[in-house]
Protein backbone atom coordinates (compact mmCIF):
# COMPACT_ATOMS: atom_id res chain seq x y z
CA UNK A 1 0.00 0.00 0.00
CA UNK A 2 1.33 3.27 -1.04
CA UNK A 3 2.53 5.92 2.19
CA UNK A 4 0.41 8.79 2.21
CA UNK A 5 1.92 11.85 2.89
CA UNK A 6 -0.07 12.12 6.52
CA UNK A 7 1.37 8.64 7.40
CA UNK A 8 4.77 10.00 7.55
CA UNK A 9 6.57 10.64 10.94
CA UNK A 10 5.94 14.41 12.49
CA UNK A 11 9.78 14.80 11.70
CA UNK A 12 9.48 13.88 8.32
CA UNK A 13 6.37 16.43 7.18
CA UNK A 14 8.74 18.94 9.11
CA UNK A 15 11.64 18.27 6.73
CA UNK A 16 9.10 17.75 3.52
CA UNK A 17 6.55 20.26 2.76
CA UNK A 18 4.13 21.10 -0.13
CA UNK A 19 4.36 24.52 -1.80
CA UNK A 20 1.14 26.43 -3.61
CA UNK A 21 1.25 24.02 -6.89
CA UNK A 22 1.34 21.03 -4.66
CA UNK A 23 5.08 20.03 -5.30
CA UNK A 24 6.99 18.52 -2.65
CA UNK A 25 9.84 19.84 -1.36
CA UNK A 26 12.56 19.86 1.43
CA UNK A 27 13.36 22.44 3.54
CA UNK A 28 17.34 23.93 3.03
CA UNK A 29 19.49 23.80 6.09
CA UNK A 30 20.10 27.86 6.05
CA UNK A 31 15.97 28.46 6.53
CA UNK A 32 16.39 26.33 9.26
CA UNK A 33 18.79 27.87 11.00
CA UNK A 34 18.06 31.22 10.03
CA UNK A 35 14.68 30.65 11.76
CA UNK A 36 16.36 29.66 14.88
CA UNK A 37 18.29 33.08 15.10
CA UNK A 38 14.78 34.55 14.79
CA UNK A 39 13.66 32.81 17.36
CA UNK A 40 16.02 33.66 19.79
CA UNK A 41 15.83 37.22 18.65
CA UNK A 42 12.53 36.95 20.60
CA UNK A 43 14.23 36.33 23.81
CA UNK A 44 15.80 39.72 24.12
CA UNK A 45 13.09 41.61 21.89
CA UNK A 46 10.76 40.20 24.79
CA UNK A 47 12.62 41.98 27.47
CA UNK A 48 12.97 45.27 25.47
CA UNK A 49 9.27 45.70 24.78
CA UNK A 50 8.32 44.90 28.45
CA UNK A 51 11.17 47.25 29.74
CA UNK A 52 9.49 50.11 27.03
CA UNK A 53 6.25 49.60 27.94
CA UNK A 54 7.21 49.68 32.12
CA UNK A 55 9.33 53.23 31.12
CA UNK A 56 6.89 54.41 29.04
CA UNK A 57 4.41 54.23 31.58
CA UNK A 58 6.31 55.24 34.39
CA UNK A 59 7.50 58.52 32.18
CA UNK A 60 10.85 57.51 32.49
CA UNK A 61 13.98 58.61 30.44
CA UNK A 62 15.23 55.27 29.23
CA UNK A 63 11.64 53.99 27.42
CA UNK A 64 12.89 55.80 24.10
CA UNK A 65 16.32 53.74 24.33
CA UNK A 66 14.27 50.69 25.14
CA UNK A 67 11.86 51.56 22.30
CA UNK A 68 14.44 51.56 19.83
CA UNK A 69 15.89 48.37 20.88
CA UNK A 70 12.61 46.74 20.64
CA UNK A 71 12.21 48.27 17.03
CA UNK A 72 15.95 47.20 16.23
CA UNK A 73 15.69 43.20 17.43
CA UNK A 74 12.22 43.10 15.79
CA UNK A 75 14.15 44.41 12.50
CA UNK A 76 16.79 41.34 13.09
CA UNK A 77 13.82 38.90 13.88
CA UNK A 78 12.00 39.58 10.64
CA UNK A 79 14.47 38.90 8.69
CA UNK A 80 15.58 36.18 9.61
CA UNK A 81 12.41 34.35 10.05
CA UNK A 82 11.88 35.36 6.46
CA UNK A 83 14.71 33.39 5.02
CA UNK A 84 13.39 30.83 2.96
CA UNK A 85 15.78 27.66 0.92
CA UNK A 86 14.31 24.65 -0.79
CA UNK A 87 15.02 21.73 -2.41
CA UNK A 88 11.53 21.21 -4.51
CA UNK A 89 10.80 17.95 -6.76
CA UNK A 90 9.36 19.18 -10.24
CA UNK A 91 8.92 16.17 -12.34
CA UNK A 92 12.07 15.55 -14.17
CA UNK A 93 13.85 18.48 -11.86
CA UNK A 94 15.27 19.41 -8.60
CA UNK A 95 14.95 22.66 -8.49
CA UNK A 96 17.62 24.86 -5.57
CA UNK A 97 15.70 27.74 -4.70
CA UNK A 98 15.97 30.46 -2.10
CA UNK A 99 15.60 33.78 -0.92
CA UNK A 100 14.17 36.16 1.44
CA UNK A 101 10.30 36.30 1.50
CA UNK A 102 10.76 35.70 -2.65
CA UNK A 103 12.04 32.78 -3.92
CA UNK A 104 14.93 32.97 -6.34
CA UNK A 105 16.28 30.09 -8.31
CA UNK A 106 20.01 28.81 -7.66
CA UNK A 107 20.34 25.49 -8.77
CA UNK A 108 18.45 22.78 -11.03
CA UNK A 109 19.11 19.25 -11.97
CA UNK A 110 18.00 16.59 -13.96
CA UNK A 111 15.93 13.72 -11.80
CA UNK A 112 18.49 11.47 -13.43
CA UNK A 113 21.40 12.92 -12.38
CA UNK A 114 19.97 13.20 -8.48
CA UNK A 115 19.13 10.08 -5.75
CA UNK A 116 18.36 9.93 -2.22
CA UNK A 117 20.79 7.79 0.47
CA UNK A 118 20.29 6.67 3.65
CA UNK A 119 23.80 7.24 5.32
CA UNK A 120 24.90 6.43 8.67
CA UNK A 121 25.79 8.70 10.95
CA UNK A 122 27.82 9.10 14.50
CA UNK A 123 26.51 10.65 17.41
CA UNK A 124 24.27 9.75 20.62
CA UNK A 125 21.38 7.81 19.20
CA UNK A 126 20.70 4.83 16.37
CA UNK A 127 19.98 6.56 13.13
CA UNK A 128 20.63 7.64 9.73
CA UNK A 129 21.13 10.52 7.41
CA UNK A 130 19.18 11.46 4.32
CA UNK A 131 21.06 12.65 1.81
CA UNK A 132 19.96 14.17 -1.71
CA UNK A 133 22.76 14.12 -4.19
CA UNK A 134 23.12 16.33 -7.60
CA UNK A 135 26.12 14.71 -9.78
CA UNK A 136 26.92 12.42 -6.49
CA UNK A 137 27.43 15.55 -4.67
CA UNK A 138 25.35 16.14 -1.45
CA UNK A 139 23.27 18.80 -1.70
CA UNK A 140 21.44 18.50 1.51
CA UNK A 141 21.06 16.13 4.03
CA UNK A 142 19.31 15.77 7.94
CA UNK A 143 18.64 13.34 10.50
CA UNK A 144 14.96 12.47 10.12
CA UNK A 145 14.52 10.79 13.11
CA UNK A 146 13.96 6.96 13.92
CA UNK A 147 16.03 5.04 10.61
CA UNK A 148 12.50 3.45 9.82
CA UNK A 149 11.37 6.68 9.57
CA UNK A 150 14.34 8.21 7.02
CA UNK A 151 13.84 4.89 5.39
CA UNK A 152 10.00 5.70 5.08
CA UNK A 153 10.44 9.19 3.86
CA UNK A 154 13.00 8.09 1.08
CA UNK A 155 10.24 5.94 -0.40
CA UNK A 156 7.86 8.16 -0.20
CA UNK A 157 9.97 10.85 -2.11
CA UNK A 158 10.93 7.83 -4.40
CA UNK A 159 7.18 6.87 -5.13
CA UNK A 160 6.03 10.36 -5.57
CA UNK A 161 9.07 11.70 -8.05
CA UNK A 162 10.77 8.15 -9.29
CA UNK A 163 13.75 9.33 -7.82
CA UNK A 164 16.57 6.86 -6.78
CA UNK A 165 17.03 5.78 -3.30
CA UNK A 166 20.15 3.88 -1.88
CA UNK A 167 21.40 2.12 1.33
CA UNK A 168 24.35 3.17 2.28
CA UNK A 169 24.84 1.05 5.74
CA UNK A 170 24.07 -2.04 5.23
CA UNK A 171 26.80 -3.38 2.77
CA UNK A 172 28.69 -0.45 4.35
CA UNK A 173 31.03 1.32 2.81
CA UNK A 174 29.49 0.13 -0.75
CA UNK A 175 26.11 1.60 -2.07
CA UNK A 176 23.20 -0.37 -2.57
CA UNK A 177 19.67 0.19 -4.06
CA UNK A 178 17.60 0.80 -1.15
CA UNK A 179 14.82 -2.21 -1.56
CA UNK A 180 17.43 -4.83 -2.90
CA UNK A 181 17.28 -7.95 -1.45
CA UNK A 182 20.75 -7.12 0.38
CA UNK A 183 18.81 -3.86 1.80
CA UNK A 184 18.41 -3.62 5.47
CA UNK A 185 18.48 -0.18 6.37
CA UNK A 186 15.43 0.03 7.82
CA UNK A 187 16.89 -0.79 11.80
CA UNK A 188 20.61 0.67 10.11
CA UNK A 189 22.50 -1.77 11.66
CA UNK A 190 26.04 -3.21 10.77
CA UNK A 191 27.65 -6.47 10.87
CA UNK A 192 30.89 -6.81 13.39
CA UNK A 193 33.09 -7.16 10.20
CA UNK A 194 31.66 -3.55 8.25
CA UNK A 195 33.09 -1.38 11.16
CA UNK A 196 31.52 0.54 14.03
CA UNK A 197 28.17 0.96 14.74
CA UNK A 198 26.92 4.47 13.97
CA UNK A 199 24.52 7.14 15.46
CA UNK A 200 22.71 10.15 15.00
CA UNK A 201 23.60 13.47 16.19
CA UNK A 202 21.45 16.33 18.49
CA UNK A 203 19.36 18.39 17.08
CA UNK A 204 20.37 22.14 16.82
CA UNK A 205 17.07 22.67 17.51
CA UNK A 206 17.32 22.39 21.28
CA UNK A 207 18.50 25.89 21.17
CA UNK A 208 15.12 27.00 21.02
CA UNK A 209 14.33 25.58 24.81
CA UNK A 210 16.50 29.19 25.82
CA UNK A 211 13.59 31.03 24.63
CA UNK A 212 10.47 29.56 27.35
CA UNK A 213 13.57 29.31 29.80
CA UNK A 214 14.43 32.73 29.71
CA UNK A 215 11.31 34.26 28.96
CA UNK A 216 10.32 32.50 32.49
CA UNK A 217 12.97 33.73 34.16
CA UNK A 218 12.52 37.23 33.34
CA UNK A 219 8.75 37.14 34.08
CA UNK A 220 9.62 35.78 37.83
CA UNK A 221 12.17 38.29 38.20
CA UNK A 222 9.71 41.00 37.02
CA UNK A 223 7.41 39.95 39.75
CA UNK A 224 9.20 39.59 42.47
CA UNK A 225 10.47 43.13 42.10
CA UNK A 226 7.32 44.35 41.77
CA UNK A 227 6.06 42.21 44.86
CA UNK A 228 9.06 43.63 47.11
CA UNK A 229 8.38 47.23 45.31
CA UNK A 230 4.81 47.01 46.44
């Protein structure tokens, strides 16, 4: 039975989205961490615009300094949450595209000259790499998440655009059509003899747990100084 696009892991629809015409694509690694510096622009822009809005009530000198501030981090915070990068499957293309709010185009490919591996990886966890390749070059590549769940969003993306999908751990280090009969990466594991076992990595993501943090702390501090003020 053929995956529907709902079936697929929370991680995976993260990585793979749909654009206006319905084409999939995957998200670039510089939107992604652009929107993480956006994100953590909140943390201070937070502060400023409580600290202008406390001045500016109180008639206090500093609420035009912290009024620019707030203007100047929300500046910095727009733009980065505007980046946008994406690897988007059109029929016989890959198309590289990217930009801020408008999409540009960078790169294209023929579908024959691209494929999708699942590549181990070393780290803290079991797991795998995705990898999409232009002229055996990587051109982007994440930890999805569980390896059945890489291995379940490279046939999806194979089913959907015919594109090629290999196994690169289990004959480790040769390259294998994913759904061979030699094929095994869905639990990515590795015979004694083909080396180490490998793992996936963190997520750069966990970054964004200083944003609830801090924005906690500062409300507590708030009020408790306004508790002892009172």
């Amino acid at each position: 039975m053929k995956t529907q696009y709902r079936d697929l892991s929370r991680q995976a629809r993260y990585h793979l989205k749909q654009d206006e015409n319905r084409r999939y694509y995957l998200v670039g690694a510089n939107q992604r961490h652009f929107t993480i510096f956006g994100l953590l622009c909140l943390i201070p822009l937070a502060g400023a615009v409580i600290m202008s809005v406390i001045s500016w009530s109180d008639g206090s000198g500093e609420r035009y300094f912290f009024l620019a501030s707030s203007l100047f981090l929300s500046m910095f915070a727009l733009l980065f949450l505007s980046r946008r990068e994406r690897f988007t499957f059109m029929g016989s293309k890959v198309n590289h595209q990217g930009g801020w709010l408008r999409l540009s185009q960078f790169n294209n490919w023929q579908l024959e000259n691209c494929s999708l591996s699942v590549s181990p990886i070393i780290g803290h966890q079991p797991g795998c790499w995705l990898e999409l390749k232009a002229h055996s070059k990587t051109v982007w590549r994440n930890g999805i998440g569980t390896p059945e769940q890489t291995v379940a969003l490279a046939r999806f993306l194979a089913d959907e655009s015919g594109i090629p999908v290999f196994d690169d751990v289990s004959a480790w280090p040769e390259s294998i059509p994913l759904d061979s009969p030699r094929g095994k990466s869905q639990t990515c594991e590795l015979n004694e003899a083909s080396g180490p076992a490998f793992y996936t990595e963190g997520s750069i993501w966990r970054l964004v747990y200083v944003f609830p943090v801090a924005l906690s702390v500062s409300a507590l501090l708030y009020l408790s100084n306004t508790l002892l003020q009172g």
